[in-house]
PDB file of N, CA and C in Angstrom:
ATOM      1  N   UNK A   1      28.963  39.487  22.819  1.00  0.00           N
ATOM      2  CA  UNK A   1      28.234  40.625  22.334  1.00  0.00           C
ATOM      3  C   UNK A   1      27.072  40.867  23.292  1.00  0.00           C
ATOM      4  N   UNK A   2      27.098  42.228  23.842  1.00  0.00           N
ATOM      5  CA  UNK A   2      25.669  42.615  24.895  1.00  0.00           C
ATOM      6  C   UNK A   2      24.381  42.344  24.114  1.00  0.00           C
ATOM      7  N   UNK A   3      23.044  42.583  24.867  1.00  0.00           N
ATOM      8  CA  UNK A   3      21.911  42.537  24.416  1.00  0.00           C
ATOM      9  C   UNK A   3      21.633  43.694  23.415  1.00  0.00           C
ATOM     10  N   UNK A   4      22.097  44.901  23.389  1.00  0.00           N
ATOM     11  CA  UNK A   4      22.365  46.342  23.542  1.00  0.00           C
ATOM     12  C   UNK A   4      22.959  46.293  22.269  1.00  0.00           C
ATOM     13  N   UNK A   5      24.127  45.589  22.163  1.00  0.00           N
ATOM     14  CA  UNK A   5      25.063  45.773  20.851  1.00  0.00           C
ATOM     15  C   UNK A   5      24.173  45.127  20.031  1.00  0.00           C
ATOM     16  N   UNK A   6      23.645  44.279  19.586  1.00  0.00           N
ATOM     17  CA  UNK A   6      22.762  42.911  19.081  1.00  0.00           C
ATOM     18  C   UNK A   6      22.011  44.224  18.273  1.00  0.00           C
ATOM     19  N   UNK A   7      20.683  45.038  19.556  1.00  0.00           N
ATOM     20  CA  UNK A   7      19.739  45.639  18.903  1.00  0.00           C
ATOM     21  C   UNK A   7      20.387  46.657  18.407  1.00  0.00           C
ATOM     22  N   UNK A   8      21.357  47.148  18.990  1.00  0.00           N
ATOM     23  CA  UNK A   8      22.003  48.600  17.445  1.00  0.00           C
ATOM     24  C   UNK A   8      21.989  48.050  16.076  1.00  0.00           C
ATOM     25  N   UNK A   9      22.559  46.634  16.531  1.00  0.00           N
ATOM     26  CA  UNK A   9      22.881  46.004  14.256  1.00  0.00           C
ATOM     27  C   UNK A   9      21.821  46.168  13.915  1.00  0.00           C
ATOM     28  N   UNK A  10      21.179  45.307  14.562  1.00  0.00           N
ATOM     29  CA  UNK A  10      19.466  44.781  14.068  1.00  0.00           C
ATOM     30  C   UNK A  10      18.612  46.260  13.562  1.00  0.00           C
ATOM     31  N   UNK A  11      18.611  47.308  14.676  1.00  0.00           N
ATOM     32  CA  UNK A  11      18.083  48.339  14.233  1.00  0.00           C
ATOM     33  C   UNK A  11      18.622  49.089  12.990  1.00  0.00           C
ATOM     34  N   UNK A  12      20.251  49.104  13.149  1.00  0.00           N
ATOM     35  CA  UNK A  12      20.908  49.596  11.652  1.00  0.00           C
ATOM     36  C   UNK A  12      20.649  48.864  10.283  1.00  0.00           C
ATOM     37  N   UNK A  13      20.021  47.500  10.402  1.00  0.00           N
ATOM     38  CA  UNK A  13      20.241  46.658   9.350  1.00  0.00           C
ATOM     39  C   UNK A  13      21.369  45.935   9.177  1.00  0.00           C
ATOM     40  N   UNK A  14      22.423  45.751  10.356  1.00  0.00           N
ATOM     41  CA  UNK A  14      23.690  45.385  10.494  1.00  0.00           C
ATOM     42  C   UNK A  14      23.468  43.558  10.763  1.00  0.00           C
ATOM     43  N   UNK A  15      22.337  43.092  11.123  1.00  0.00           N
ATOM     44  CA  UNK A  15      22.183  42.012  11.755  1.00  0.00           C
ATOM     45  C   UNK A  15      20.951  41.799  11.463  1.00  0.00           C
ATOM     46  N   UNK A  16      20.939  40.398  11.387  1.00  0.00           N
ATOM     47  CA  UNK A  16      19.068  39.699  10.733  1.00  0.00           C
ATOM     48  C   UNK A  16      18.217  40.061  11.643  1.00  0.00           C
ATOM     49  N   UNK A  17      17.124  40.374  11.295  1.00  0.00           N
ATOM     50  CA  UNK A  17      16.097  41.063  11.467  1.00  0.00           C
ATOM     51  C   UNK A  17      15.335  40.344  12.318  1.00  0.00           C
ATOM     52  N   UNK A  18      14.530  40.134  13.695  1.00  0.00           N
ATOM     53  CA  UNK A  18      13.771  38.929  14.472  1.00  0.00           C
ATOM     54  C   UNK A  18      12.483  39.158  13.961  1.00  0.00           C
ATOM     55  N   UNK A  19      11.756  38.014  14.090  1.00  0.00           N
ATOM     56  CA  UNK A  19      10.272  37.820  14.389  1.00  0.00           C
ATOM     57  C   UNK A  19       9.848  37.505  14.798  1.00  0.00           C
ATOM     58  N   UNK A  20       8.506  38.491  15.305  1.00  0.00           N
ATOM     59  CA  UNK A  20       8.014  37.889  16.581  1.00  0.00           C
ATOM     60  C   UNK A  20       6.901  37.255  16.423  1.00  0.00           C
ATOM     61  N   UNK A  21       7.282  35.765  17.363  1.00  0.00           N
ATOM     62  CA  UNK A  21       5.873  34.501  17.266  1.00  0.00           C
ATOM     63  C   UNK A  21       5.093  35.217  18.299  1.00  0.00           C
ATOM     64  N   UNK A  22       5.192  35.229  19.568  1.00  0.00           N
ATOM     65  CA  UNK A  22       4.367  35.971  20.461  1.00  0.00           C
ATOM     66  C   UNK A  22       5.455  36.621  21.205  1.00  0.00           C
ATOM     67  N   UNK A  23       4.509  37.385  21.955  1.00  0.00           N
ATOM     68  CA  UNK A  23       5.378  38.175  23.191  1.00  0.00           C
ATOM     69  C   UNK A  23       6.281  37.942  23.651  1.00  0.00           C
ATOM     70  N   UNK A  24       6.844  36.617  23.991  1.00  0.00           N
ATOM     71  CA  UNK A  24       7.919  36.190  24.389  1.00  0.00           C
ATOM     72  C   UNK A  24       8.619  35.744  23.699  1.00  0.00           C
ATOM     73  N   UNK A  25       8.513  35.560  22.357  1.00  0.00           N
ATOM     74  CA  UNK A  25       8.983  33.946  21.666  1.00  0.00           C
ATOM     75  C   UNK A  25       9.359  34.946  20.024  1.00  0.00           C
ATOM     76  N   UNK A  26      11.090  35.412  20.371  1.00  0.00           N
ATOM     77  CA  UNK A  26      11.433  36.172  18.822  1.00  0.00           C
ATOM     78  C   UNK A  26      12.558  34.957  18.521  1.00  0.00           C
ATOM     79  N   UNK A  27      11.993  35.270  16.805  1.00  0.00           N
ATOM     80  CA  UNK A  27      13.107  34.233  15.959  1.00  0.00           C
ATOM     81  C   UNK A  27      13.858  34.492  14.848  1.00  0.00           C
ATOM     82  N   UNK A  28      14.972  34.108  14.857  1.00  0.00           N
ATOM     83  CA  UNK A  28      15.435  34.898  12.971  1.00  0.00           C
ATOM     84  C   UNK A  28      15.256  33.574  12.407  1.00  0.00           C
ATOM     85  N   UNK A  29      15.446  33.763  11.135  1.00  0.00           N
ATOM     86  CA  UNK A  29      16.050  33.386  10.160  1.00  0.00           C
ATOM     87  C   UNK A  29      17.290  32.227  10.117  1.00  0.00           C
ATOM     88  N   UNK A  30      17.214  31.123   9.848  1.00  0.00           N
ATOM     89  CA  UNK A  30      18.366  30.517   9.814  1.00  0.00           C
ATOM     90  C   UNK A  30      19.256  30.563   8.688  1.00  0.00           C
ATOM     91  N   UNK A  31      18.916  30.906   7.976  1.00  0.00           N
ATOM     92  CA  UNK A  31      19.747  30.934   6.362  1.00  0.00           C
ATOM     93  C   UNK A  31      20.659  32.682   6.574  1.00  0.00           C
ATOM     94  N   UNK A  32      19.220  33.728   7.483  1.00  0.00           N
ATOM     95  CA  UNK A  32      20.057  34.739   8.082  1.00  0.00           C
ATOM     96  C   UNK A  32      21.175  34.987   8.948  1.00  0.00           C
ATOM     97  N   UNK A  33      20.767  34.174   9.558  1.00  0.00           N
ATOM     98  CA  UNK A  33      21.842  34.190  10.655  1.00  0.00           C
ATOM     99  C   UNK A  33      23.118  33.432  10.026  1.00  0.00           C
ATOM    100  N   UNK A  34      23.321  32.271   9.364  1.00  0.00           N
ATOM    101  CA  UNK A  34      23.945  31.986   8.614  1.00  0.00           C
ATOM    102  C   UNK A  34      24.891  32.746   8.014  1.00  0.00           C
ATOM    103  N   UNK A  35      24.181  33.545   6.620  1.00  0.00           N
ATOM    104  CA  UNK A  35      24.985  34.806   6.271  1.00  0.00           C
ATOM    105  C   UNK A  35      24.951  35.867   7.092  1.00  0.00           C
ATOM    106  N   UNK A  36      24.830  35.658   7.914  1.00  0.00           N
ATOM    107  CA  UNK A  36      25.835  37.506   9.165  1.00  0.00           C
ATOM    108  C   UNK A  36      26.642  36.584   9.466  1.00  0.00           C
ATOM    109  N   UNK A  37      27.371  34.982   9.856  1.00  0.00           N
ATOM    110  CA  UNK A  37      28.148  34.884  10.897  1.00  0.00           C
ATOM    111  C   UNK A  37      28.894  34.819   9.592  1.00  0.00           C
ATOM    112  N   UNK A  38      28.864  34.504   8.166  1.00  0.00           N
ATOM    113  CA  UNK A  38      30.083  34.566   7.219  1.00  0.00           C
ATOM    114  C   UNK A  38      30.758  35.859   6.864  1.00  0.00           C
ATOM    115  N   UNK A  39      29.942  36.891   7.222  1.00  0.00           N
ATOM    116  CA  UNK A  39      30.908  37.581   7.049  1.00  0.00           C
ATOM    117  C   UNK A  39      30.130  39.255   8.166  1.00  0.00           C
ATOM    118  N   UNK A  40      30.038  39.135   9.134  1.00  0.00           N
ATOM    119  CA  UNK A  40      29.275  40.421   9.770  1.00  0.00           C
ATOM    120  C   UNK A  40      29.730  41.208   9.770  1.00  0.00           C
ATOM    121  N   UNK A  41      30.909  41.644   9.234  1.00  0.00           N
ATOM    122  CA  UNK A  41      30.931  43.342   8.500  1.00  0.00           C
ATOM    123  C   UNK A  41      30.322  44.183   7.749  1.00  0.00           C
ATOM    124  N   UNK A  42      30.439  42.815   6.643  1.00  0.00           N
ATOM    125  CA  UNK A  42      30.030  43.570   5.590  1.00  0.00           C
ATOM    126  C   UNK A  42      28.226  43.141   5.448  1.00  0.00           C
ATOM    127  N   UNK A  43      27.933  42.550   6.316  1.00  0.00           N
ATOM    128  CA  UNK A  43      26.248  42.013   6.434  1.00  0.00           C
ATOM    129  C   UNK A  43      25.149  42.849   6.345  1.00  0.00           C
ATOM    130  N   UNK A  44      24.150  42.690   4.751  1.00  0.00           N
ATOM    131  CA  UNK A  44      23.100  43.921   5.192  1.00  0.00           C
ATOM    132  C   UNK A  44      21.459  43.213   5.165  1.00  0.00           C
ATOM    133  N   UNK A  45      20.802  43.776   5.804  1.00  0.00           N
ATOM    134  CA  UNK A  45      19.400  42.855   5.761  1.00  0.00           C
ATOM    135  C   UNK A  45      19.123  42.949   4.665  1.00  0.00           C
ATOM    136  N   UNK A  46      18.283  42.292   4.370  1.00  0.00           N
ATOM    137  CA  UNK A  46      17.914  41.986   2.731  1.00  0.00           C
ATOM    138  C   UNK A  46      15.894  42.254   3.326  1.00  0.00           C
ATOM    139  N   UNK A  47      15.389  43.039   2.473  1.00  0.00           N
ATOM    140  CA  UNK A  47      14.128  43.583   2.672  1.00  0.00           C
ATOM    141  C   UNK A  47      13.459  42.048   2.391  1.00  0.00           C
ATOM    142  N   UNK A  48      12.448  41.816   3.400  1.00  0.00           N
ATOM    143  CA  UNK A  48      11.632  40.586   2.839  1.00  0.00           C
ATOM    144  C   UNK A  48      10.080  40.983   2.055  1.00  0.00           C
ATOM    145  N   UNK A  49       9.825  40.344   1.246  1.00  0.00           N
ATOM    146  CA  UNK A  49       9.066  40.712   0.112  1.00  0.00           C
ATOM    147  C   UNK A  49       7.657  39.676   1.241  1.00  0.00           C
ATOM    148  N   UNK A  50       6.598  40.524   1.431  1.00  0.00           N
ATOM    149  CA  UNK A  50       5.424  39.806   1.778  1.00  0.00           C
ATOM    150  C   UNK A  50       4.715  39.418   0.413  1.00  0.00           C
TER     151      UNK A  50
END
């Protein structure tokens, strides 16, 4: 999968969402990433509650 394809999901909500520690340094979710690789079709972000 390109860099390119990655940020279309991510931007659609197709793919877990990153966060960024600093400028250089983005991270998801492991429990996210988790559920997109079980099933990434049908995968939708789930809004996180601050």
């Amino acid at each position: 999968m390109s860099r390119e394809t990655w940020r279309k999901l991510v931007k659609s909500g197709r793919a877990p969402q990153p966060q960024r520690w600093t400028e250089r340094c983005t991270v998801y979710s492991n429990e996210e990433v988790h559920r997109w690789m079980k099933d990434p079709a049908g995968y939708q972000a789930q809004s996180i509650a601050a």
